[in-house]
Protein backbone atom coordinates (compact mmCIF):
# COMPACT_ATOMS: atom_id res chain seq x y z
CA UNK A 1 0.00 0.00 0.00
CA UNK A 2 1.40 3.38 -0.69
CA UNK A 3 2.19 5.94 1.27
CA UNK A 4 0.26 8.32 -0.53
CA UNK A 5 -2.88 6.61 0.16
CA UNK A 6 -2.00 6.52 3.70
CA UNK A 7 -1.23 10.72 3.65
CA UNK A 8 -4.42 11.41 1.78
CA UNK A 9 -6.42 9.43 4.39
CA UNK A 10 -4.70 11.41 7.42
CA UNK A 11 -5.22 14.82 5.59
CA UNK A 12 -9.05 13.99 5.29
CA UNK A 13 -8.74 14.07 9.26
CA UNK A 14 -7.67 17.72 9.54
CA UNK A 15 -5.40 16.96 12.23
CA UNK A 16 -2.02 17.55 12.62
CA UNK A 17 -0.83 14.29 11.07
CA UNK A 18 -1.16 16.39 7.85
CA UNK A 19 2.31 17.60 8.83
CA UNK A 20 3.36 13.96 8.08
CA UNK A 21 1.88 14.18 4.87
CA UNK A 22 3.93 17.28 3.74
CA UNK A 23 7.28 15.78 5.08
CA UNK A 24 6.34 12.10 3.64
CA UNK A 25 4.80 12.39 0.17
CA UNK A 26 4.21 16.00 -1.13
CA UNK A 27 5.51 19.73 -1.75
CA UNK A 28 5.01 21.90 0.99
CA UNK A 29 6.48 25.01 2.67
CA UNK A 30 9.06 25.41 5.65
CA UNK A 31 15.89 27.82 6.07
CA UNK A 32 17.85 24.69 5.09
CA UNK A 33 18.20 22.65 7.69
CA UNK A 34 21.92 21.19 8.52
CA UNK A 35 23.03 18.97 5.60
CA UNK A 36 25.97 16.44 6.38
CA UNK A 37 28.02 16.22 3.31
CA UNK A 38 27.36 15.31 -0.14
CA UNK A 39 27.51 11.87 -1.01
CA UNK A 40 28.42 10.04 -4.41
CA UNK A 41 25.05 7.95 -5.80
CA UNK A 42 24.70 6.87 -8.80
CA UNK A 43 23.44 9.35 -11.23
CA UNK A 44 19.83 9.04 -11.91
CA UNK A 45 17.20 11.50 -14.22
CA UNK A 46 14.64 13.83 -13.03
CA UNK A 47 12.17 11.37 -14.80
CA UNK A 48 13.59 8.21 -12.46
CA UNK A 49 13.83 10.35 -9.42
CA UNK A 50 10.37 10.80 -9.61
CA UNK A 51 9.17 7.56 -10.72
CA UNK A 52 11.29 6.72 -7.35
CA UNK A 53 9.22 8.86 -5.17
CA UNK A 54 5.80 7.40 -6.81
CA UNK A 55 6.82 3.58 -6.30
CA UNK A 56 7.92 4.04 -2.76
CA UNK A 57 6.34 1.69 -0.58
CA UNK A 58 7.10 2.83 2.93
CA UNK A 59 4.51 2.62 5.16
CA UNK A 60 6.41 2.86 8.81
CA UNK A 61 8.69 4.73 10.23
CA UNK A 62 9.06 7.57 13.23
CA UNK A 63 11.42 10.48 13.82
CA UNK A 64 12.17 14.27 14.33
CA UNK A 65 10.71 16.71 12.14
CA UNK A 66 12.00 20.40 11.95
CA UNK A 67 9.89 22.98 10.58
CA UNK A 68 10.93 26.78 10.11
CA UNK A 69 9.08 29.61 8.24
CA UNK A 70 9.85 33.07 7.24
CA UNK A 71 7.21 34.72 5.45
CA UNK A 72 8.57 38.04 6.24
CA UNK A 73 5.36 39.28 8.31
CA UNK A 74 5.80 41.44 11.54
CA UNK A 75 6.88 39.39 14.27
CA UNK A 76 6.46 36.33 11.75
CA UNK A 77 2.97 35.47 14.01
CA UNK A 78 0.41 35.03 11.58
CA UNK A 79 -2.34 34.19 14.52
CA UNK A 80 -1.09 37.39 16.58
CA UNK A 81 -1.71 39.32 13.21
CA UNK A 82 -5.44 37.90 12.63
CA UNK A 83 -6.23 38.45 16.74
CA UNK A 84 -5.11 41.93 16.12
CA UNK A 85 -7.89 42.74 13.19
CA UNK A 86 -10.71 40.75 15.24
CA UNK A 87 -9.57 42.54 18.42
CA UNK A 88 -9.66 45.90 16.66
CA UNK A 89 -13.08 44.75 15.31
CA UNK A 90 -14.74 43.92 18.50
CA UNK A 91 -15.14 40.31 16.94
CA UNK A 92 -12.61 38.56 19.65
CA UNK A 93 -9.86 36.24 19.07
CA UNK A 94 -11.99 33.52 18.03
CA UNK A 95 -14.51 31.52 20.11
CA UNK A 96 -15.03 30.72 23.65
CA UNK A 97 -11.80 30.33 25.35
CA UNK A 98 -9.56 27.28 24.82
CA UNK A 99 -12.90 25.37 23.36
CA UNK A 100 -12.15 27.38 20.35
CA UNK A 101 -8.67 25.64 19.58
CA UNK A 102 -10.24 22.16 19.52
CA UNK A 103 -10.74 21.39 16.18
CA UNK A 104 -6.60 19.97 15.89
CA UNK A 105 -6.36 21.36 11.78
CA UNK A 106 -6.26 24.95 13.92
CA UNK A 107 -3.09 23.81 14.95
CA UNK A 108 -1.52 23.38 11.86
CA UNK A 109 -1.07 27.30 11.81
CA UNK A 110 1.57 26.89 14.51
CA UNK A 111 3.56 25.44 11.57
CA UNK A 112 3.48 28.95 9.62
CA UNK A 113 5.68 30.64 12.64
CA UNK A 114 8.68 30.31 13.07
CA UNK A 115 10.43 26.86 14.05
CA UNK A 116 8.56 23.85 15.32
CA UNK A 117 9.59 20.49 16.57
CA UNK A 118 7.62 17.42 16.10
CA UNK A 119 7.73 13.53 17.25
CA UNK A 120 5.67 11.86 14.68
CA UNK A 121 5.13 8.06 14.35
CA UNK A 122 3.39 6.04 11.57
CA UNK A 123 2.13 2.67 10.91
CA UNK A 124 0.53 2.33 7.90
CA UNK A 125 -2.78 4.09 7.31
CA UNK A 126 -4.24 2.67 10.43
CA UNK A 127 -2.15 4.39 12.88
CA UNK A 128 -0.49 7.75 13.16
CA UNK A 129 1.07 9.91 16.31
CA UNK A 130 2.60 13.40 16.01
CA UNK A 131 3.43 15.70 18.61
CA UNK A 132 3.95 19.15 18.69
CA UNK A 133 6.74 20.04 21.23
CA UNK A 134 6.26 23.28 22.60
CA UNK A 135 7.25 24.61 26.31
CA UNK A 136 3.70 25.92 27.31
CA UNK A 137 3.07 22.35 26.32
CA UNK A 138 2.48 19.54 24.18
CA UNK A 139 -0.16 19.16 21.57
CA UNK A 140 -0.51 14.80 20.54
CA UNK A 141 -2.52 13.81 17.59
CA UNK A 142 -3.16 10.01 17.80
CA UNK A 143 -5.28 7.74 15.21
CA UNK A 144 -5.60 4.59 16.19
CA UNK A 145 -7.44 2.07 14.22
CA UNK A 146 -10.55 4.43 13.77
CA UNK A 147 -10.39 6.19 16.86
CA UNK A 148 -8.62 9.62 16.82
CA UNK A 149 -7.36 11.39 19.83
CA UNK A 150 -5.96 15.25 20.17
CA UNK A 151 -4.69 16.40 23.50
CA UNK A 152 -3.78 19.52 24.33
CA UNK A 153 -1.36 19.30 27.41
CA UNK A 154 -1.53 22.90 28.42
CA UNK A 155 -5.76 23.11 28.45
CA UNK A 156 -6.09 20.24 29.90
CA UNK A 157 -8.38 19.69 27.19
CA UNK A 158 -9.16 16.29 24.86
CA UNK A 159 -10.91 16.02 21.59
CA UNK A 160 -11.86 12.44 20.60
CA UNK A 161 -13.50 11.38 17.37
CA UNK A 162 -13.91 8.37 15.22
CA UNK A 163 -12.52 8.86 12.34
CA UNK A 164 -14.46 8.64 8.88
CA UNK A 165 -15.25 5.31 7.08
CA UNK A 166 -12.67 5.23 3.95
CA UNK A 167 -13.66 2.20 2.53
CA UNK A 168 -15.90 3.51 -0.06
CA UNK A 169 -12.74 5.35 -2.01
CA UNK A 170 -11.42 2.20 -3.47
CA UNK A 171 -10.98 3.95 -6.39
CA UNK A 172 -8.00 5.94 -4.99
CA UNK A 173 -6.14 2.93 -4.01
CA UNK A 174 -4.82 2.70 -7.76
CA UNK A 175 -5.01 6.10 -8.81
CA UNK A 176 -3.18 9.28 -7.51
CA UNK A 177 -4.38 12.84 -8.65
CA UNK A 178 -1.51 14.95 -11.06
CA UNK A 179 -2.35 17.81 -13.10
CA UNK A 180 -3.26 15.34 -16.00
CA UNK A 181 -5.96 13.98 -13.84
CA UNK A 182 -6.04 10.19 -11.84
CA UNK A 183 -3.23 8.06 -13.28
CA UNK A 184 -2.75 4.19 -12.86
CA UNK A 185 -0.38 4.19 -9.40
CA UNK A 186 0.88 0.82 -10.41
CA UNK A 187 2.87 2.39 -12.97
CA UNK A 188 5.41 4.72 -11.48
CA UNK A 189 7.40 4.70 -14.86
CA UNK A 190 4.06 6.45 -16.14
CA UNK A 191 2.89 8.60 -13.51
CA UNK A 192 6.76 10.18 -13.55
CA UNK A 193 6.34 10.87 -17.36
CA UNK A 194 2.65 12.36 -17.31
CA UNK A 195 3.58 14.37 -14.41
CA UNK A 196 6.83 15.84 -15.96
CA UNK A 197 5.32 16.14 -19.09
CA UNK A 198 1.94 17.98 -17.84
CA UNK A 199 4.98 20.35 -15.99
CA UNK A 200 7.07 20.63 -19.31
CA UNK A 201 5.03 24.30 -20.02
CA UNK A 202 5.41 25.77 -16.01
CA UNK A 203 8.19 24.19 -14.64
CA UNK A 204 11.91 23.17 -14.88
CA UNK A 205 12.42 19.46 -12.99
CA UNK A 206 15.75 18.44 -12.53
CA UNK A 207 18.34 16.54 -10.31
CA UNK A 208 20.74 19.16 -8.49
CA UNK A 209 23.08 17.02 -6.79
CA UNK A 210 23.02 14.73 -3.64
CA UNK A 211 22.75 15.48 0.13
CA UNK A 212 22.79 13.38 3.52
CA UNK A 213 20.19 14.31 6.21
CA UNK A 214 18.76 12.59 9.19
CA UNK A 215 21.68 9.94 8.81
CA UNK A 216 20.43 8.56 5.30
CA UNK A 217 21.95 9.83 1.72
CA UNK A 218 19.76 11.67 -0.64
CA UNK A 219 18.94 13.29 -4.31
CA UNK A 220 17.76 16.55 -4.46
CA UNK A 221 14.96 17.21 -6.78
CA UNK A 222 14.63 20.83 -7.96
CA UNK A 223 11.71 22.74 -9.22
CA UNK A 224 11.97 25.33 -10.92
CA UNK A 225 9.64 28.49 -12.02
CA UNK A 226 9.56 28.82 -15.94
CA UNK A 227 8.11 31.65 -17.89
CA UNK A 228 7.00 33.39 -14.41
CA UNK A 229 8.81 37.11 -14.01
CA UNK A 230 6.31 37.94 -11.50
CA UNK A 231 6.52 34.67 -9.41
CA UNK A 232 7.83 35.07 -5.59
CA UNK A 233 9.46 31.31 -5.67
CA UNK A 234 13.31 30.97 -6.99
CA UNK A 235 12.48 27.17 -6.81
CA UNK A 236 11.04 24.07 -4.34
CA UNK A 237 13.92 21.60 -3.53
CA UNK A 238 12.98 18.13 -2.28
CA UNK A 239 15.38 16.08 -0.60
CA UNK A 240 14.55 12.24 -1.87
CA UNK A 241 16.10 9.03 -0.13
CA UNK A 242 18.45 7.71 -2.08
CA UNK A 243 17.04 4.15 -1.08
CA UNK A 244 13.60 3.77 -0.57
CA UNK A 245 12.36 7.13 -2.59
CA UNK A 246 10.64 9.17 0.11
CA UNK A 247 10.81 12.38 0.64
CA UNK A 248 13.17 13.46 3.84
CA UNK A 249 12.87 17.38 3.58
CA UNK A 250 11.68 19.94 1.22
CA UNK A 251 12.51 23.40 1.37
CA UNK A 252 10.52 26.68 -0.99
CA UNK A 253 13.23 28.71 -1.84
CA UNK A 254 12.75 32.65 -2.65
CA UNK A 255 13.19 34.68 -5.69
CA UNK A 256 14.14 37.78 -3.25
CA UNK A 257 17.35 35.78 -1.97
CA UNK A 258 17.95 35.32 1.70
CA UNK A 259 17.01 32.32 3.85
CA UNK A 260 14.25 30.23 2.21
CA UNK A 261 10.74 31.04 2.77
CA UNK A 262 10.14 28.03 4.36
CA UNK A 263 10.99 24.28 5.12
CA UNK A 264 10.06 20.88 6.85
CA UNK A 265 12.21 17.82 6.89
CA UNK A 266 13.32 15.14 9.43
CA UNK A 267 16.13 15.66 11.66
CA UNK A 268 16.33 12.14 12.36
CA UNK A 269 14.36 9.07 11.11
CA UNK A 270 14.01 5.24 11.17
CA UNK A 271 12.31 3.25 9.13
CA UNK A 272 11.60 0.37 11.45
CA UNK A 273 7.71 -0.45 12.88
CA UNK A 274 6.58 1.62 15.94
CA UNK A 275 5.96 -0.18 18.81
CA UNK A 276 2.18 -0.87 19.13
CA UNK A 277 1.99 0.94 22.24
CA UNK A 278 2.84 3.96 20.41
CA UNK A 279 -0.44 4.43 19.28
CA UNK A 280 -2.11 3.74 22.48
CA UNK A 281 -3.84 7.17 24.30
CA UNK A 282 -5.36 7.33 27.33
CA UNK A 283 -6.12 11.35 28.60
CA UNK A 284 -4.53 12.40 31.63
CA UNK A 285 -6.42 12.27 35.17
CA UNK A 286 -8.54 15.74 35.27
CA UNK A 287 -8.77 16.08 31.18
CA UNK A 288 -11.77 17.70 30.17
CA UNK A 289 -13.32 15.40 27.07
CA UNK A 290 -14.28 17.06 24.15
CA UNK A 291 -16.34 15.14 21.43
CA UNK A 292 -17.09 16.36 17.63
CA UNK A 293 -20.73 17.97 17.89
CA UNK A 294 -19.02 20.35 20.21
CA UNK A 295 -16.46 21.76 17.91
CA UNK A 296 -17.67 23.34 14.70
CA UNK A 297 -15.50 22.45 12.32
CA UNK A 298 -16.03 24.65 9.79
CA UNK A 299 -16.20 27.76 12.16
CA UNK A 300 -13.55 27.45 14.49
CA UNK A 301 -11.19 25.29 12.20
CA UNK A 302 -8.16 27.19 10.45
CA UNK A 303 -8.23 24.61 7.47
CA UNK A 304 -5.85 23.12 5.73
CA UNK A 305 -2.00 24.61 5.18
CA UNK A 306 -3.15 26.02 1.80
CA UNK A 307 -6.55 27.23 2.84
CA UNK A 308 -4.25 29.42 5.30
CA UNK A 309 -1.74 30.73 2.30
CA UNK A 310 -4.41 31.23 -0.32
CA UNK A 311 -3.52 31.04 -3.95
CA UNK A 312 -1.43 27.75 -3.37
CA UNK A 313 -3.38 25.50 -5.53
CA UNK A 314 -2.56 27.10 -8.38
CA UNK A 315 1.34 26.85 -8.47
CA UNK A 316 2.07 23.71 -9.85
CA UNK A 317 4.87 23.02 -7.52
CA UNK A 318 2.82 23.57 -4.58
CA UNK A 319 -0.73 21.91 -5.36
CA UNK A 320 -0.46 20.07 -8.82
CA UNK A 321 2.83 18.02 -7.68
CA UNK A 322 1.58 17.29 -4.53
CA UNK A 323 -1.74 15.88 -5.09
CA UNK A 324 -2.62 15.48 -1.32
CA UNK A 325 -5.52 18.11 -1.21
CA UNK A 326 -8.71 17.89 -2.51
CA UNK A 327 -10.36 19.62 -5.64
CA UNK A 328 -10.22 23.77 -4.80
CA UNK A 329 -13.43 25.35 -4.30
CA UNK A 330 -14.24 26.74 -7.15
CA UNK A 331 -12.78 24.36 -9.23
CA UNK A 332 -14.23 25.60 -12.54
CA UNK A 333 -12.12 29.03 -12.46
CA UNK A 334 -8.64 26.94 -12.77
CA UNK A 335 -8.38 27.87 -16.09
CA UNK A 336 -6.93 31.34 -17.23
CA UNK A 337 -9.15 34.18 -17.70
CA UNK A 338 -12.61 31.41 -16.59
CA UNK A 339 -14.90 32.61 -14.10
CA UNK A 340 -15.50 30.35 -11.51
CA UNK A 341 -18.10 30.51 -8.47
CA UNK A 342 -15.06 31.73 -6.60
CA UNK A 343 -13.57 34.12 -8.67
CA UNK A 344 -11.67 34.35 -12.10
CA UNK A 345 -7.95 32.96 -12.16
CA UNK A 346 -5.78 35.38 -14.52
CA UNK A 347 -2.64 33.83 -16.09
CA UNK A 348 -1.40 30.28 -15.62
CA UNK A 349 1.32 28.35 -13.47
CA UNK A 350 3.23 29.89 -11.55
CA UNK A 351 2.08 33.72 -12.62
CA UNK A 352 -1.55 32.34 -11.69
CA UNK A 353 -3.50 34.87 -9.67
CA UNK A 354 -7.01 35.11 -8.38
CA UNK A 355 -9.05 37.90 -9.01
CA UNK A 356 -12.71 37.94 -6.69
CA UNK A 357 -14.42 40.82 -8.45
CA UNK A 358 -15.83 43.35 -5.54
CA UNK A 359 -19.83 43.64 -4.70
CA UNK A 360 -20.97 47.07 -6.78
CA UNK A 361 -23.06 47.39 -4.12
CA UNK A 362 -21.47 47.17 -1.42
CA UNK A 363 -18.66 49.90 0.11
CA UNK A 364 -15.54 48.35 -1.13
CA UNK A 365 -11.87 48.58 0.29
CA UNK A 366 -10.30 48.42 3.79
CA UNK A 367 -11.16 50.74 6.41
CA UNK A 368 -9.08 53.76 6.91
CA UNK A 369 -10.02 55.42 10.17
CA UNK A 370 -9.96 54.33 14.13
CA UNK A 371 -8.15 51.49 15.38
CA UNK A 372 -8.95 48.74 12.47
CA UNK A 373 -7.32 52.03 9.92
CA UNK A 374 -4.29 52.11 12.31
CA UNK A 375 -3.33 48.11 11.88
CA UNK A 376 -4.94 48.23 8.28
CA UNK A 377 -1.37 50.93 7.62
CA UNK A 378 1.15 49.07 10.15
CA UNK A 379 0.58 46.04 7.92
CA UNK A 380 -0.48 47.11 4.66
CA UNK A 381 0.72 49.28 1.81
CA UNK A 382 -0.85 51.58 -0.42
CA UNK A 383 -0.90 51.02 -4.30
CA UNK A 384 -2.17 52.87 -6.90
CA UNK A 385 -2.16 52.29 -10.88
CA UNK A 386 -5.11 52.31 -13.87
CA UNK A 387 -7.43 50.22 -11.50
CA UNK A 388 -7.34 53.00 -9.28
CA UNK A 389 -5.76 52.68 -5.60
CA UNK A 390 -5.74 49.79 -3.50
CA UNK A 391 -3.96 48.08 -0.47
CA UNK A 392 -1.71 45.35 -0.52
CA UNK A 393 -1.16 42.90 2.51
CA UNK A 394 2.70 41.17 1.48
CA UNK A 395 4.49 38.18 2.56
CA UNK A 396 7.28 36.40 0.81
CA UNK A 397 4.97 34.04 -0.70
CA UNK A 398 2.08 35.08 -1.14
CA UNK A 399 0.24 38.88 -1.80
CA UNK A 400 -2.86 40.48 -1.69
CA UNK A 401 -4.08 43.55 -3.37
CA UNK A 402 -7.62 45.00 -2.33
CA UNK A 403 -8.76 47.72 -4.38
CA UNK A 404 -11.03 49.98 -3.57
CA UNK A 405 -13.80 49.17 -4.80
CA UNK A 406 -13.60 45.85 -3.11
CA UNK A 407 -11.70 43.31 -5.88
CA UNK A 408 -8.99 41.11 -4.73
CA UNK A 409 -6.26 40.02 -6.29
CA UNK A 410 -4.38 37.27 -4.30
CA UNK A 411 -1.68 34.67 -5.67
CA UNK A 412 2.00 33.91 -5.24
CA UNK A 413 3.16 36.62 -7.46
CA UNK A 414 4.89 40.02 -6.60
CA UNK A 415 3.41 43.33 -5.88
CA UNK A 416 3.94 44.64 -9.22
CA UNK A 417 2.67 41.55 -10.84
CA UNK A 418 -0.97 42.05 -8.87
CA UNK A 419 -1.21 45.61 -9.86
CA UNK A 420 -0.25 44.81 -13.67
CA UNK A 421 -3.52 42.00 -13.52
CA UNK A 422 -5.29 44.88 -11.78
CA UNK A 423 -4.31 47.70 -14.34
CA UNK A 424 -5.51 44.59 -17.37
CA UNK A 425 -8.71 43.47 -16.10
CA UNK A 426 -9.85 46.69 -13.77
């Protein structure tokens, strides 16, 4: 069984085993952690490398994972940022005390700040652990068999769930989602080709040398932007095991220089099976018990890790290549210049952007007086072109213009590339 089945089934959770998934079988964000030394492997192609990573049947193993982020926000605290606006708003910081962090995908916005440590265990698709070290405390996701457990050590505070019934998705045991559509997952050889070639317009894929993390040698696979001036990545690297083809680290590399924008990768691994008792949870004397119809899930929950960066879906390093999310909303405004019930997406690849047209009748814009006007200029600058004038909210990665009359612009572009799709389709 493959591991990618395995990831897909723990991202339909929404827990922080999701982190797994990044590190184990896709693309994701999060500076270089400490490489050992280059070692001599045999020289293989992008096209093998890949058909590597598809075949690879590992299903168990446990370790360290290292995550680090620098989006180049204020304080780099994305969740201090948002609790700033609501506070400003009079809306609060987001529910009813530490009930409001229950749903565990919240937690996966701790991954977007600065550096993280987790302990994260798996064994098969039927049992995962990962822990989120912290000093306030601990935060433990556990699936076990069905049953799904998320403690969080410093509240005291327990959320158990069964977890969903999978066995009606047969169909994905064969077939794996790439920007072609479902190919046949028995065919690495194949899936490497249509992949590559449905990247051949968008991306450069090639093999840029060998490293040695977490004790094992490695290939690095390199993507590369192609055809994308106004793109904010320089490239995504993924660190490959040289022997069983899964991915160890991958790191999104910026077109601005500097440290990367982001990386995740295991400090240390080993590809032995857990010990049963791993997976066995039993809540701590005093923990309050928290079951699903008391969390709303769609309220409370900060979704997935590119729910919280939107305009991630689009960049074929970042959604098409990894394949572990589901269809976008709005699905049927992929295509460049469509509408969809979203929005419109202007350009393709990597220069994709998202355009949600504003309400005529509504008043349009961000606010520019009182408290909410103060934070709206401490973390926001003002643009102006043919479309008018605007605000745009900047990160490394990704950037939002909001004109005034209420359109956004949002994708992993540059300033000056959102105002030129503004100044075109205002």
């Amino acid at each position: 069984m493959s591991t990618t089945r395995a990831s897909s089934k723990a991202a339909r959770y929404a827990v922080p085993v999701a982190v797994i998934t990044v590190a184990v079988a896709s693309v994701g964000l999060v500076p270089a952690l400490a490489d050992n030394g280059d070692p001599k492997l045999p020289k293989i192609t992008a096209e093998e490398l890949v058909a590597k990573v598809a075949e690879s049947d590992v299903e168990q193993f446990s370790g360290t994972v290292k995550t680090r982020t620098s989006l180049g926000l204020p304080g780099e605290n994305l969740q201090g940022l948002f609790q700033d606006f609501a506070g400003a708003a009079g809306a609060g910081a987001g529910g009813s005390g530490a009930d409001a962090d229950l749903d565990p995908s919240a937690r996966l916005a701790a991954l977007f700040q600065g550096e993280n440590t987790l302990k994260v265990a798996v064994d098969g698709e039927d049992r995962q652990r990962a822990t989120l070290v912290s000093d306030a405390g601990d935060y433990t996701f556990v699936h076990n068999q069905g049953t799904v457990w998320a403690y969080d050590a410093a509240a005291k505070t327990a959320f158990r769930a069964t977890a969903p019934d999978e066995d009606a998705d047969e169909d994905a045991d064969a077939d794996t989602r790439t920007p072609g559509g479902s190919i046949d997952k028995t065919n690495p050889q194949q899936a490497a080709k249509e992949l590559l070639d449905a990247l051949e317009d968008t991306t450069t894929v090639s093999v840029d040398g060998t490293t040695r993390l977490a004790g094992r040698d490695a290939y690095q696979l390199a993507l590369k932007p192609k055809n994308a001036p106004d793109s904010t990545v320089d490239s995504v690297r993924i660190a490959v095991d040289a022997k069983n083809g899964m991915p160890l680290k991958v790191s999104l590399e910026s077109r601005d220089g500097g440290k990367p924008i982001g990386e995740i990768g295991f400090t240390s691994v080993d590809f032995g099976k857990p010990a049963a008792s791993t997976f066995d949870f039993a809540p701590p004397k005093g923990t309050k018990i928290v079951k699903p119809e008391d969390v709303d899930m769609e309220k409370d929950g900060n979704g997935s890790a590119h729910d919280a960066l939107p305009g991630l879906d689009a960049i074929p390093g970042l959604g098409d290549l990894a394949g572990i999310h589901g269809d976008a909303e709005g699905a049927e405004g992929t295509e460049d210049g469509k509408d969809g019930k979203d929005g419109k997406v202007i350009g393709e690849g990597w220069n994709s952007i998202l355009m949600i047209k504003g309400d005529a009748d509504a008043e349009g814009g961000l606010p520019e007086d009182g408290q909410v006007g103060d934070l709206v200029d401490a973390y926001t600058k003002k643009v102006k072109g043919d479309f008018g004038t605007g605000r745009v909210f900047s990160t490394r990665l990704v950037n939002t213009l909001i004109t005034d009359d209420g359109t956004v612009y949002v994708g992993a572009v540059t300033k000056d590339g959102l105002i030129k799709a503004a100044n075109a389709n205002h």
